[in-house]
N, C-alpha and C. Protein backbone atom coordinates (compact mmCIF):
# COMPACT_ATOMS: atom_id res chain seq x y z
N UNK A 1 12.73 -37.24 -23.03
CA UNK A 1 14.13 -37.01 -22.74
C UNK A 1 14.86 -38.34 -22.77
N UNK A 2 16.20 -38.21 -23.09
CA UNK A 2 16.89 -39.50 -22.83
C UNK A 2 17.83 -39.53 -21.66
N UNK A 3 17.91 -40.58 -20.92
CA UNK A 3 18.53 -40.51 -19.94
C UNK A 3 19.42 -42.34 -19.73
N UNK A 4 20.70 -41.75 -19.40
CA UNK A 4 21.25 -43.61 -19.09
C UNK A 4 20.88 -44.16 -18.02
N UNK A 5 20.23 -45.20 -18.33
CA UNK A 5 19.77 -46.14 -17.36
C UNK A 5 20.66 -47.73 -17.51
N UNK A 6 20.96 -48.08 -16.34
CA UNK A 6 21.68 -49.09 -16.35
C UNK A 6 22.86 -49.34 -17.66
N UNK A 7 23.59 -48.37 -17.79
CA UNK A 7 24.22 -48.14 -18.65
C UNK A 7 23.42 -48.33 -20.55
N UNK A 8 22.32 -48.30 -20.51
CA UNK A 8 22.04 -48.65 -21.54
C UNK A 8 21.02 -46.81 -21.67
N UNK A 9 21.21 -46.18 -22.56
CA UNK A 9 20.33 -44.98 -23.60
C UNK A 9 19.02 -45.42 -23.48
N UNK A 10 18.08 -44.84 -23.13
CA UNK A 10 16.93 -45.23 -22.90
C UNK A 10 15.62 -43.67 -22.90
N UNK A 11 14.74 -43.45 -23.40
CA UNK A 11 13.65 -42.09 -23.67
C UNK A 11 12.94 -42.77 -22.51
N UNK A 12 12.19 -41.76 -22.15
CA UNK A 12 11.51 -41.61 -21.18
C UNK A 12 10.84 -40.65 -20.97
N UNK A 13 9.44 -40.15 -20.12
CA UNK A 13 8.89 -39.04 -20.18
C UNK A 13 8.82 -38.97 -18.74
N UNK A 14 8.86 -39.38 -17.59
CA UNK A 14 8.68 -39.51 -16.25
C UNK A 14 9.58 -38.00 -15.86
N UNK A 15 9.09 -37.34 -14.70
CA UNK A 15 9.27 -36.57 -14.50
C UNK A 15 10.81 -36.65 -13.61
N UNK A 16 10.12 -37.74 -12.44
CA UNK A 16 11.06 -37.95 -11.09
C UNK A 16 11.58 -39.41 -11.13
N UNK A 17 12.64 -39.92 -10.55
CA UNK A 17 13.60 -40.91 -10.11
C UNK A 17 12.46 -42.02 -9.99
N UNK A 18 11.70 -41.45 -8.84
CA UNK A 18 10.57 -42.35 -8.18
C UNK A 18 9.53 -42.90 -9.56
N UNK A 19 9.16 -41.98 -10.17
CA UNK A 19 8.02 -42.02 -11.36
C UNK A 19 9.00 -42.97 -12.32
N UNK A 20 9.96 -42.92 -12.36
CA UNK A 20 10.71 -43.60 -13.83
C UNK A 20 10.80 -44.84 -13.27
N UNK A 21 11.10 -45.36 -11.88
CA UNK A 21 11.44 -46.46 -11.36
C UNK A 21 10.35 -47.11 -11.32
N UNK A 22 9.09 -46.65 -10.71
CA UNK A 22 7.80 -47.52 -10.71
C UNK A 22 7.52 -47.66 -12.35
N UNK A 23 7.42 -47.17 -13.16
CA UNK A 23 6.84 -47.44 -14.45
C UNK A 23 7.87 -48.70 -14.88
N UNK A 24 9.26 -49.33 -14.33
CA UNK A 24 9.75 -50.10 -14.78
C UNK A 24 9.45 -51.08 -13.72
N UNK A 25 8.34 -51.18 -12.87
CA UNK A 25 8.31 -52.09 -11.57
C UNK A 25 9.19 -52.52 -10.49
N UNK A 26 10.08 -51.43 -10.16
CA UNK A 26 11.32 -51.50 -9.62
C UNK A 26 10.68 -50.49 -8.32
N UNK A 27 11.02 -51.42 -6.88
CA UNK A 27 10.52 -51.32 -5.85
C UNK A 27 11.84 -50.29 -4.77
N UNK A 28 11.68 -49.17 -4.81
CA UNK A 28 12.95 -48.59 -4.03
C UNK A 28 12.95 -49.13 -2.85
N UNK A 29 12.12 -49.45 -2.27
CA UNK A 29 12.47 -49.41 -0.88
C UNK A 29 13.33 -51.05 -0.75
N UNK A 30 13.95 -51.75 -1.73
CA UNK A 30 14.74 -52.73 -1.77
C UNK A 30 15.46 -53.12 -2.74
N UNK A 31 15.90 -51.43 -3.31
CA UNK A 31 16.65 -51.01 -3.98
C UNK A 31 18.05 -49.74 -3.91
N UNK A 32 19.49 -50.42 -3.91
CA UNK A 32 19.66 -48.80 -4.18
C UNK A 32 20.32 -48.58 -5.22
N UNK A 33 19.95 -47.02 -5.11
CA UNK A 33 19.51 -46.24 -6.52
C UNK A 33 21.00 -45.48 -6.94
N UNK A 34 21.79 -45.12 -7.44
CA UNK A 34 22.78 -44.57 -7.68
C UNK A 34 22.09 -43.01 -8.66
N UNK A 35 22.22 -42.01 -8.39
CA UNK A 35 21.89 -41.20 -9.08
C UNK A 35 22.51 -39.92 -9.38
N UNK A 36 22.88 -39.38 -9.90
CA UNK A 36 23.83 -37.54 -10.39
C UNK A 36 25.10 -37.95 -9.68
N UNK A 37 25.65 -39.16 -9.35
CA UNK A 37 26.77 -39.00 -8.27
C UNK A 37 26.52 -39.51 -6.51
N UNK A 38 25.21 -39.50 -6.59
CA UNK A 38 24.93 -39.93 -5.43
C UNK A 38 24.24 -41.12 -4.95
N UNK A 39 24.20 -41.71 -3.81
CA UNK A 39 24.16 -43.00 -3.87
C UNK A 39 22.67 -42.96 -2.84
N UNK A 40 21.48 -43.54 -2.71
CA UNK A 40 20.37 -43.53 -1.91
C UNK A 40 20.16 -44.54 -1.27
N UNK A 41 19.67 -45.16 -0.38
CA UNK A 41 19.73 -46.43 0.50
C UNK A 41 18.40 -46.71 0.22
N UNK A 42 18.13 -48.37 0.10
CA UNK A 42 16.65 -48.79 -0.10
C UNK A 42 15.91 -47.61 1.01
N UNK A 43 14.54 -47.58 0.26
CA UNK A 43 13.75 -47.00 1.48
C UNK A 43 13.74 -44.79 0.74
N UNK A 44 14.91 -44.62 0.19
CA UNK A 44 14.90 -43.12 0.29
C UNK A 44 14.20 -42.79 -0.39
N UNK A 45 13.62 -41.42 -0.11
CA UNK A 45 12.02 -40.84 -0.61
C UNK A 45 12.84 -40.38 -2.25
N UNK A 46 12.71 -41.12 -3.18
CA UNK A 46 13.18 -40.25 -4.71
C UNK A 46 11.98 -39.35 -5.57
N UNK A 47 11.03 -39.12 -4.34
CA UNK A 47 9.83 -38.21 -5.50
C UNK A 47 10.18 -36.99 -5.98
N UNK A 48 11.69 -36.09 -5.21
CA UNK A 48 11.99 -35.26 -5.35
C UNK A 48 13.01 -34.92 -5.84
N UNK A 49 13.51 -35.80 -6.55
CA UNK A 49 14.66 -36.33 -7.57
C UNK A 49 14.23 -36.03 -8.91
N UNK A 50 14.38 -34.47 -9.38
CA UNK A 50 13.86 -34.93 -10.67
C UNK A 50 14.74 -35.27 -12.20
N UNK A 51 14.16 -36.20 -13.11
CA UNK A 51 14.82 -36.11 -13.87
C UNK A 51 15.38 -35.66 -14.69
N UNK A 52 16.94 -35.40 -14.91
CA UNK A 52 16.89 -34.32 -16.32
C UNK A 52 17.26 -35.06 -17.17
N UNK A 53 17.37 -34.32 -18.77
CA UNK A 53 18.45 -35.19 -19.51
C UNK A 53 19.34 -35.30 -19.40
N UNK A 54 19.92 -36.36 -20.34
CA UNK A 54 21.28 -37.12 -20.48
C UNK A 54 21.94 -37.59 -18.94
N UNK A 55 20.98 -37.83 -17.98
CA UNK A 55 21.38 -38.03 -16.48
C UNK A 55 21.69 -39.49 -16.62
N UNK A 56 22.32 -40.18 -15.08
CA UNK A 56 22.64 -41.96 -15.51
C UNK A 56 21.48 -42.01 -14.00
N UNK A 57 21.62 -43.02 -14.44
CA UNK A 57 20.53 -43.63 -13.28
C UNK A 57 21.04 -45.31 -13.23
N UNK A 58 21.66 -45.61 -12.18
CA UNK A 58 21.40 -47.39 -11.92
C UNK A 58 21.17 -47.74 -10.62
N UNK A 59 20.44 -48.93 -10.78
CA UNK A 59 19.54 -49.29 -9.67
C UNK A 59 20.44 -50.82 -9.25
N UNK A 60 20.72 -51.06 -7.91
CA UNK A 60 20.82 -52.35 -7.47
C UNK A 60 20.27 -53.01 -6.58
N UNK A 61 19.88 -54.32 -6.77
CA UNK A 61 18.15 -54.93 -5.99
C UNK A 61 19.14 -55.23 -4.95
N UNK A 62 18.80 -55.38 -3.90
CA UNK A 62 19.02 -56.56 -2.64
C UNK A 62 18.04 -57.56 -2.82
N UNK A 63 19.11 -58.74 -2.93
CA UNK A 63 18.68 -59.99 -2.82
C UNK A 63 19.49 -60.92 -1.81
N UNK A 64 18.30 -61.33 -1.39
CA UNK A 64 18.97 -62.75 0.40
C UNK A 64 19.44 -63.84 -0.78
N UNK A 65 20.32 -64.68 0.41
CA UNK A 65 20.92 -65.59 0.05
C UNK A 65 21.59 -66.19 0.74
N UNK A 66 21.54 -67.69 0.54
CA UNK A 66 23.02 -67.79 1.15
C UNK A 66 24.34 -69.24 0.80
């Protein structure tokens, strides 16, 4: 299926949010996830997020600093 990821068209076979994010090494729980409209806080369980097509998906890391 294809689905937008970080604004960029991207195939994929992963079922769930969670499954598509680990196969790109992207750690939720210090991440949040923007998904169908909705927004998830590092930490939220996405195994039950599943993917469909043509869905957007973007992810933003928390990073310290100062």
């Amino acid at each position: 299926m294809k689905i937008k990821y970080q604004g960029d068209a991207v195939d994929t076979t992963a079922k769930t949010v969670a499954e598509f994010l680990s196969a790109r090494g992207v750690d939720p729980a210090k991440a949040i996830v923007e998904y169908g409209g909705e927004v998830y806080a590092p930490g939220a369980d996405l195994s039950a997020l599943a993917l469909v097509d043509g869905a957007s998906l973007d992810v933003f890391k928390m990073t310290a600093g100062g």
